[in-house]
Protein backbone atom coordinates (compact mmCIF):
# COMPACT_ATOMS: atom_id res chain seq x y z
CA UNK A 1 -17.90 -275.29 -50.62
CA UNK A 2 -14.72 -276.80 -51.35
CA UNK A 3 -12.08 -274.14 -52.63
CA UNK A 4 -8.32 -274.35 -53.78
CA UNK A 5 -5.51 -272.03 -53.90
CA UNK A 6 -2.38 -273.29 -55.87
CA UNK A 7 1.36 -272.16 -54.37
CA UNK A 8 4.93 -273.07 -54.91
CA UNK A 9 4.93 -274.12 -51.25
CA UNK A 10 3.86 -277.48 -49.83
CA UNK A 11 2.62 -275.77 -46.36
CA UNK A 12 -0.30 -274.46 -47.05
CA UNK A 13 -0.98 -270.24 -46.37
CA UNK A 14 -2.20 -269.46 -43.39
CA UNK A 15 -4.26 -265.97 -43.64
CA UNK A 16 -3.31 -263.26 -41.54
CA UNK A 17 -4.64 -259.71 -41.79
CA UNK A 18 -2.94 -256.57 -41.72
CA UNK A 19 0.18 -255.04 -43.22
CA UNK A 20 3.00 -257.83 -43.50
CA UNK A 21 1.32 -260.43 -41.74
CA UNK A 22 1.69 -263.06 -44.12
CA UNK A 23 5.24 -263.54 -45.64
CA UNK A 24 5.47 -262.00 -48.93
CA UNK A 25 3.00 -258.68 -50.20
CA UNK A 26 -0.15 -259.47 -48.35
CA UNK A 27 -2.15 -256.99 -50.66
CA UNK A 28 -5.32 -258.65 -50.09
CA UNK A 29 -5.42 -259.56 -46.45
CA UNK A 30 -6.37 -263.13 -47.62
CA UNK A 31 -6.14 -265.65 -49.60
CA UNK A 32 -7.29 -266.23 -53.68
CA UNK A 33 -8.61 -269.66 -54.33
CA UNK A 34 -10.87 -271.31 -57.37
CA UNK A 35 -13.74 -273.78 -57.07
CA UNK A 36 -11.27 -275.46 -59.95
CA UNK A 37 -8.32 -277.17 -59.15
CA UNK A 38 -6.97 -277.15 -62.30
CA UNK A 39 -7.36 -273.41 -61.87
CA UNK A 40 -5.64 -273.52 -58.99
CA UNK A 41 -2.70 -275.45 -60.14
CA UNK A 42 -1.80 -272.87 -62.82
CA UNK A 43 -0.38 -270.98 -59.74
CA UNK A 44 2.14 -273.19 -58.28
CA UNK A 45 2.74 -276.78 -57.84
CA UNK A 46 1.21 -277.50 -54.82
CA UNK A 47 -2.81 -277.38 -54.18
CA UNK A 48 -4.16 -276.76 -51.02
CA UNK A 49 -8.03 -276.99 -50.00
CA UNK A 50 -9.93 -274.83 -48.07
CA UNK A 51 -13.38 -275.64 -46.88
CA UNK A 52 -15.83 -272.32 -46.92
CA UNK A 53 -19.21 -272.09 -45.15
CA UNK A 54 -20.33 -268.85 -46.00
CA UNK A 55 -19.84 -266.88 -49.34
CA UNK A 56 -20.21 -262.56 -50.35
CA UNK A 57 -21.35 -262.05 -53.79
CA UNK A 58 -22.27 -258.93 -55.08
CA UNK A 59 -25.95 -259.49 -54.41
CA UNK A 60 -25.50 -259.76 -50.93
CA UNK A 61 -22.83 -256.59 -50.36
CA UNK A 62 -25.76 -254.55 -52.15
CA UNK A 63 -28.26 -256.68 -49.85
CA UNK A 64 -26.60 -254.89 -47.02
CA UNK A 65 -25.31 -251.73 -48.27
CA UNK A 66 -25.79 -249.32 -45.48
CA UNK A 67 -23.42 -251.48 -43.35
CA UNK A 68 -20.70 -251.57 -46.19
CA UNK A 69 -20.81 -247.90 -46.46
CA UNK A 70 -20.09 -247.28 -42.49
CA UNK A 71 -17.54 -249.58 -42.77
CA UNK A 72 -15.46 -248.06 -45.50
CA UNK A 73 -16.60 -244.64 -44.05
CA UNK A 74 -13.88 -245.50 -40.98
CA UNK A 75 -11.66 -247.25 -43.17
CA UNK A 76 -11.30 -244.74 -46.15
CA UNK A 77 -10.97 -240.76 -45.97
CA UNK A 78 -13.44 -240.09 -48.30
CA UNK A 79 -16.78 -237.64 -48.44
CA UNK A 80 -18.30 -240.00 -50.65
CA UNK A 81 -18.43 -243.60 -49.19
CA UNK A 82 -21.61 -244.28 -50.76
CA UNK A 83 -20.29 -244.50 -54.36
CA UNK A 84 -17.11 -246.27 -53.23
CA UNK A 85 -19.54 -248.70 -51.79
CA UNK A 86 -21.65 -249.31 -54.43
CA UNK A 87 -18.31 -249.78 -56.72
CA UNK A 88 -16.87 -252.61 -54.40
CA UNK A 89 -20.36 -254.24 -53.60
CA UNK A 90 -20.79 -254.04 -57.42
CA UNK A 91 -17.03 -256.14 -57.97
CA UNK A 92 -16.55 -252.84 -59.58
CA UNK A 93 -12.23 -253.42 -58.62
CA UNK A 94 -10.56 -250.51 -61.16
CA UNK A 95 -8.92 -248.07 -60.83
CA UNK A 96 -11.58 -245.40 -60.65
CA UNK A 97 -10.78 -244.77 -57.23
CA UNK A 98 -7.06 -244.03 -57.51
CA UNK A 99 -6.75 -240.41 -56.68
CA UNK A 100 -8.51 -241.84 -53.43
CA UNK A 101 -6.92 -245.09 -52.44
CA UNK A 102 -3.08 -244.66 -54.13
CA UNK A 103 -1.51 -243.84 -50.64
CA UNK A 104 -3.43 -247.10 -49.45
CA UNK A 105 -1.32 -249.63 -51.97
CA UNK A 106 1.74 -251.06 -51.13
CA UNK A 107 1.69 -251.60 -55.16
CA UNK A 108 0.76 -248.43 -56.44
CA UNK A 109 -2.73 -250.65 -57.88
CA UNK A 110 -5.80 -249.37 -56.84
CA UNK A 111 -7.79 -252.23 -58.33
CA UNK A 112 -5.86 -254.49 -55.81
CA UNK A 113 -7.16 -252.06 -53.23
CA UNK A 114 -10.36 -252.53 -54.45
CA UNK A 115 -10.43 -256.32 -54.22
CA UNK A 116 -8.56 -255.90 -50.35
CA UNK A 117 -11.67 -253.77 -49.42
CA UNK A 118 -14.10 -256.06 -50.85
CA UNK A 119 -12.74 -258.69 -48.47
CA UNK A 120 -12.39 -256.59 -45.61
CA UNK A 121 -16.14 -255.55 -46.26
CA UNK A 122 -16.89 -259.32 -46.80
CA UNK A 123 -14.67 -260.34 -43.29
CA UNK A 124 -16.86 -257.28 -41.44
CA UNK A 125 -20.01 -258.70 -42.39
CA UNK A 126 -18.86 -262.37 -41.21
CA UNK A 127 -18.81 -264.02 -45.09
CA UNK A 128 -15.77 -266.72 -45.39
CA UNK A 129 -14.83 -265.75 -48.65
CA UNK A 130 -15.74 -263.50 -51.21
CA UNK A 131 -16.50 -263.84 -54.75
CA UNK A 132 -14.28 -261.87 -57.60
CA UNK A 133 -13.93 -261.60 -61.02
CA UNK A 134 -10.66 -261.88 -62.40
CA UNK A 135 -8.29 -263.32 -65.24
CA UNK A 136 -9.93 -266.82 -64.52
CA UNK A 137 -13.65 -265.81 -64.42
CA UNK A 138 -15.23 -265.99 -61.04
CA UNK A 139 -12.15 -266.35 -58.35
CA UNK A 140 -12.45 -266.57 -54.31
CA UNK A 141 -10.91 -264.48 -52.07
CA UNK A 142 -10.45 -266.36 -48.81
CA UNK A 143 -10.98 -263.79 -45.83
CA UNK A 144 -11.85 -265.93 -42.52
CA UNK A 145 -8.08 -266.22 -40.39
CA UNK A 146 -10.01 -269.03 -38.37
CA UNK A 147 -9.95 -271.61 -41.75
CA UNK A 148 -6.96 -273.73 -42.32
CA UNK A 149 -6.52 -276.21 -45.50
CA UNK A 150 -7.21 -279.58 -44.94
């Protein structure tokens, strides 16, 4: 699957995980792209492709719930990593969860969180990319460090 992601630079991201790893706020530990150029473009002037082999959607987080709920058990304090599990396999990215994921966001916006745990879930269970909904209707967030643009 072909994807793009639209910048102001003409060097294409590289994604990097982890706190400051990528210049700029890396909030999401990846990159967002759109099966739609034209999409894509709306964010910059310079497109960059991305080829993806492997895609989350929510069917397949809930396909494999159990492991999504061990993972965020050691990534989020939380006595109840079953319904935050459910919430992020479900694209479910609102701020529901503030009171537990606040301290989490450099940004103060738990939704963000959301969608950065949704790709880390996505990353743990080997998927490329993950699918989100957002402003532009079904988005991509990029997750893989080992893909490069073409």
């Amino acid at each position: 699957m072909k994807l793009f992601h639209g910048s102001f630079s003409d060097k294409a991201p590289v994604i990097k995980v982890g706190e400051f790893a990528m210049s700029g706020d890396n909030v999401f530990d990846g990159i967002f792209a759109s099966a739609d150029s034209d999409i894509a473009a709306s964010h910059g002037d310079f497109v960059h492709c991305y080829n993806i082999n492997s895609v989350a959607d929510s069917a397949a987080l809930n396909d494999r719930i159990g492991e999504v709920v061990a993972f965020l058990a050691s990534e989020v304090e939380t006595d109840d990593a079953e319904t935050l599990a459910y919430a992020i396999a479900d694209d479910e990215c609102d701020d529901r969860f503030a009171d537990l994921l606040t301290p989490r966001s450099c940004t103060g916006d738990a939704g963000w969180e959301m969608q950065r745990l949704r790709g880390r879930v996505a990353a743990h269970l080997g998927f490329d990319a993950v699918e989100m909904n957002d402003e532009h209707g079904t988005s991509y967030l990029i997750v893989n460090p080992s893909i490069f643009a073409e």
